[in-house]
N, C-alpha and C. Protein backbone atom coordinates (compact mmCIF):
# COMPACT_ATOMS: atom_id res chain seq x y z
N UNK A 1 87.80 179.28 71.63
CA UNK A 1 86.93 180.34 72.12
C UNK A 1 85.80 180.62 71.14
N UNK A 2 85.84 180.55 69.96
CA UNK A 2 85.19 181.22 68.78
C UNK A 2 83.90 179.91 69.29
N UNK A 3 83.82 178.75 69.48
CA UNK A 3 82.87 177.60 69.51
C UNK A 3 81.72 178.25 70.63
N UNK A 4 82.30 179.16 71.54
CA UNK A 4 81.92 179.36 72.54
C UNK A 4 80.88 181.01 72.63
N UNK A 5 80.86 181.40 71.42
CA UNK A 5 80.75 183.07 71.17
C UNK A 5 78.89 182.33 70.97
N UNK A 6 78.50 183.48 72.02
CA UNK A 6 76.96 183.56 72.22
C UNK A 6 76.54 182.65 73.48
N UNK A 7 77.78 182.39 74.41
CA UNK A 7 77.63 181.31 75.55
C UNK A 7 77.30 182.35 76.86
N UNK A 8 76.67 182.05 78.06
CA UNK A 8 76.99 182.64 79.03
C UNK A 8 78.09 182.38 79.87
N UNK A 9 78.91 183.14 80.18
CA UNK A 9 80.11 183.21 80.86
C UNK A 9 80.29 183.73 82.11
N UNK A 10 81.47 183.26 83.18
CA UNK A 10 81.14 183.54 84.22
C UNK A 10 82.60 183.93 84.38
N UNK A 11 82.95 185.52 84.35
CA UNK A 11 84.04 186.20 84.85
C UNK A 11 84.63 185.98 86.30
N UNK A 12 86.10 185.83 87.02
CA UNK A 12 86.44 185.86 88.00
C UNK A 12 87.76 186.60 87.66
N UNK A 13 87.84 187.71 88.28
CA UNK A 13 88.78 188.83 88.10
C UNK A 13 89.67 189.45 89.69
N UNK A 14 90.93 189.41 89.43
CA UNK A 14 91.12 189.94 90.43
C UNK A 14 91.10 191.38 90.79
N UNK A 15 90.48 191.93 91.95
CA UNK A 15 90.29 193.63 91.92
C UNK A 15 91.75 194.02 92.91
N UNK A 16 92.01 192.93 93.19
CA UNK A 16 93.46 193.89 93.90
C UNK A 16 92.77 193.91 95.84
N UNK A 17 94.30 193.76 96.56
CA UNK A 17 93.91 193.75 98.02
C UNK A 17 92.94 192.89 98.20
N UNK A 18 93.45 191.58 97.83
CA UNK A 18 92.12 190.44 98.37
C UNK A 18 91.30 190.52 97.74
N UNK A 19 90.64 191.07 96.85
CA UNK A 19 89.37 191.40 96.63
C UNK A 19 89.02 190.68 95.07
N UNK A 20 87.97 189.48 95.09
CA UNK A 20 87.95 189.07 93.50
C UNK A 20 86.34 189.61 93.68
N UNK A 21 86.38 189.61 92.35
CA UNK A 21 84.99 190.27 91.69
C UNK A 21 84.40 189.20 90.24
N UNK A 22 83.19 189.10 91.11
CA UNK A 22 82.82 187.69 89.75
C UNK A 22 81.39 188.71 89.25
N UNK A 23 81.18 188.46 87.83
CA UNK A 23 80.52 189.08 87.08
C UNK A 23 80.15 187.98 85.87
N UNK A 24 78.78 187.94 85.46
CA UNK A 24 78.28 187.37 84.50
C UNK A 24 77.79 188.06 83.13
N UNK A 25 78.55 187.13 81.65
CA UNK A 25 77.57 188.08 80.83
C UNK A 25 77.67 187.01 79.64
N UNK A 26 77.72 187.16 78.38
CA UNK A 26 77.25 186.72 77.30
C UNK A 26 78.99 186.88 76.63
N UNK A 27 79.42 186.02 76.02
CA UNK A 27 80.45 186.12 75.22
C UNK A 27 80.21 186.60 73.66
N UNK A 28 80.53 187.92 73.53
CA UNK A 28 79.97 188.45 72.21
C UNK A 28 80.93 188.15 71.44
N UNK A 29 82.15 188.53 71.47
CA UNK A 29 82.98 188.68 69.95
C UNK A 29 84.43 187.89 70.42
N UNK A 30 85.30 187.22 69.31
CA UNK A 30 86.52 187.23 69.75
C UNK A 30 87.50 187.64 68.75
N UNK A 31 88.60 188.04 68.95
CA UNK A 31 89.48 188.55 68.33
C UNK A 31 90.86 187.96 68.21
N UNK A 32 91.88 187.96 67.20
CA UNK A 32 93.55 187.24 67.37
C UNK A 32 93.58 187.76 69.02
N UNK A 33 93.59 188.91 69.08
CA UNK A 33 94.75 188.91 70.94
C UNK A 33 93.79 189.54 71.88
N UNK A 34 92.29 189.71 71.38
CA UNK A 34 90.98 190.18 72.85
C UNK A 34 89.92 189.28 72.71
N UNK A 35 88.79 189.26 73.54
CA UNK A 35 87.62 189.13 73.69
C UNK A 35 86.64 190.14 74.61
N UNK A 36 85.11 189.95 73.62
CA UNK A 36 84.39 190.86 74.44
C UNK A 36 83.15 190.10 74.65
N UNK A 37 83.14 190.48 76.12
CA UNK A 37 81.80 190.18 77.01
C UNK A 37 80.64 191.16 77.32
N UNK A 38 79.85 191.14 76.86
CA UNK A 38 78.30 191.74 77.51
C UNK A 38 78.01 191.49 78.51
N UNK A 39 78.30 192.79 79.77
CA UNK A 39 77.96 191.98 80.70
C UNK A 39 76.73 192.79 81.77
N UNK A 40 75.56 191.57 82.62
CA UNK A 40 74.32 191.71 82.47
C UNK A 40 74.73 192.72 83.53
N UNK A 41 73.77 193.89 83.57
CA UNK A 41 73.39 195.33 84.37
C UNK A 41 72.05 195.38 84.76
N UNK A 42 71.90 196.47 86.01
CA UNK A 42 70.90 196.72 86.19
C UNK A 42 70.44 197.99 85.07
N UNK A 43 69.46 197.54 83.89
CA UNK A 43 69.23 198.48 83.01
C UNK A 43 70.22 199.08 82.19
N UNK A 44 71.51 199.24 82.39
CA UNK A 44 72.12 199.28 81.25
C UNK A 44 73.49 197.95 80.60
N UNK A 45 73.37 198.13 79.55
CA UNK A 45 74.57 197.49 79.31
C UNK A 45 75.82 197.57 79.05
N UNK A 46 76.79 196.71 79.22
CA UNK A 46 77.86 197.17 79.34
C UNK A 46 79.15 195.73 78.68
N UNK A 47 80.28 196.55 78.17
CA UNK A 47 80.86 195.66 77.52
C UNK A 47 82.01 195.95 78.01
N UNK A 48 82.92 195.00 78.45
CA UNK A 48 84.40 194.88 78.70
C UNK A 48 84.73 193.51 77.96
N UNK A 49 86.22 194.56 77.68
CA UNK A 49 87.51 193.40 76.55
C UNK A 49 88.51 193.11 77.76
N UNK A 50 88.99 191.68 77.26
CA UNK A 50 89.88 191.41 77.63
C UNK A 50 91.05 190.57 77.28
N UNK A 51 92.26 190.69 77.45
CA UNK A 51 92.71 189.72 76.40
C UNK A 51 93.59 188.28 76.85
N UNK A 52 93.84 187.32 75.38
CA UNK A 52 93.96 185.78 76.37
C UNK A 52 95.30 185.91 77.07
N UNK A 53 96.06 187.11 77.15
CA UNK A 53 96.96 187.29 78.51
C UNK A 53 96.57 187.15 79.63
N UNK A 54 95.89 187.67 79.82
CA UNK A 54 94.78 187.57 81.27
C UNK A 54 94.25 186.54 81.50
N UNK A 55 93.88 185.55 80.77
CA UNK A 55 93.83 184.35 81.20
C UNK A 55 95.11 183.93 81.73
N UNK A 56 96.09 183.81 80.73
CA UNK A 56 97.52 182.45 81.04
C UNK A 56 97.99 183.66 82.24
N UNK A 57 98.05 184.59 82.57
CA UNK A 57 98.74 185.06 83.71
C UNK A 57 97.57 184.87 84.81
N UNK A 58 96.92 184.41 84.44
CA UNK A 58 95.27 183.98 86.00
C UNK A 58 94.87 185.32 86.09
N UNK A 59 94.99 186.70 85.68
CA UNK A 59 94.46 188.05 85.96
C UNK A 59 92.89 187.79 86.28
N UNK A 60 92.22 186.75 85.30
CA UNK A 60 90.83 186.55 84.49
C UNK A 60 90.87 184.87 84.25
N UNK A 61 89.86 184.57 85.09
CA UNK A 61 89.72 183.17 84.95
C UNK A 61 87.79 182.98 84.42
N UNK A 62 88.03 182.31 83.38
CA UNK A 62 86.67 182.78 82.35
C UNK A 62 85.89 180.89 82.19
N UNK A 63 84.91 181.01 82.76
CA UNK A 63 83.75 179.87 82.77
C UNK A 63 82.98 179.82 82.15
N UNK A 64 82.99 178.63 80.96
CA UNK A 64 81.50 178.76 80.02
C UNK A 64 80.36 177.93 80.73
N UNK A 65 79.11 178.65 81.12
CA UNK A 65 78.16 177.58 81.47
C UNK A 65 77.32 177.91 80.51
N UNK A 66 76.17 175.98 80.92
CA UNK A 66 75.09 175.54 80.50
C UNK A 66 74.23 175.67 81.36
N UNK A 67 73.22 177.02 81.04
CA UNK A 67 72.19 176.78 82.34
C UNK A 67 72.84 176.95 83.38
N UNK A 68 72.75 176.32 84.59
CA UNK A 68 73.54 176.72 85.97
C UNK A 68 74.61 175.97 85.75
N UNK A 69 75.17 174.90 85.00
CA UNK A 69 76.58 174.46 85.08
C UNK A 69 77.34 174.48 84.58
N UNK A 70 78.44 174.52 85.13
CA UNK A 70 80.33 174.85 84.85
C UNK A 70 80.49 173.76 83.31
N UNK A 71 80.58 174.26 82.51
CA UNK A 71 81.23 173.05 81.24
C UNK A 71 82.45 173.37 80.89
N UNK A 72 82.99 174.60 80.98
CA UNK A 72 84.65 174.60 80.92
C UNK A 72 84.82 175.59 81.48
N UNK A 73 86.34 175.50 82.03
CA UNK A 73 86.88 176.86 82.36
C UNK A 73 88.29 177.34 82.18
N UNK A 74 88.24 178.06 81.70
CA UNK A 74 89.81 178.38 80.83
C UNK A 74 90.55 179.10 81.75
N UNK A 75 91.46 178.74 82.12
CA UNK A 75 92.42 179.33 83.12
C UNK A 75 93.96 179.64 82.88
């Protein structure tokens, strides 16, 4: 993950009742058991953590792109 800090990332989260919610932002920081994303707003900004539980349980399935394309995705 740390190779990846300053990448744009492409969040897929589940919101519950069917409902996934994909959100884009900047991979700012990582930590032993979180990570935090900047993620892009209309006018303000905003930061959510999350941690690599949420990946291995699929809660948060996290995409590093180049430009418009998929180069990994950690699931």
């Amino acid at each position: 993950m740390d190779k990846h800090i300053g990448a744009r990332v492409r969040l897929k989260t589940n919101g519950g009742r069917k409902k996934t919610i994909i959100k884009e932002g900047l991979l700012e920081k990582t930590y032993p058991s979180i990570f935090i994303v900047v993620l892009d707003g209309q006018g303000a900004t905003r930061r959510v953590s999350y941690s690599y539980s949420d990946i291995l349980t699929d809660t948060v399935e996290l995409t590093v792109m180049e430009g418009n394309k998929k180069i990994q995705c950690l699931q």
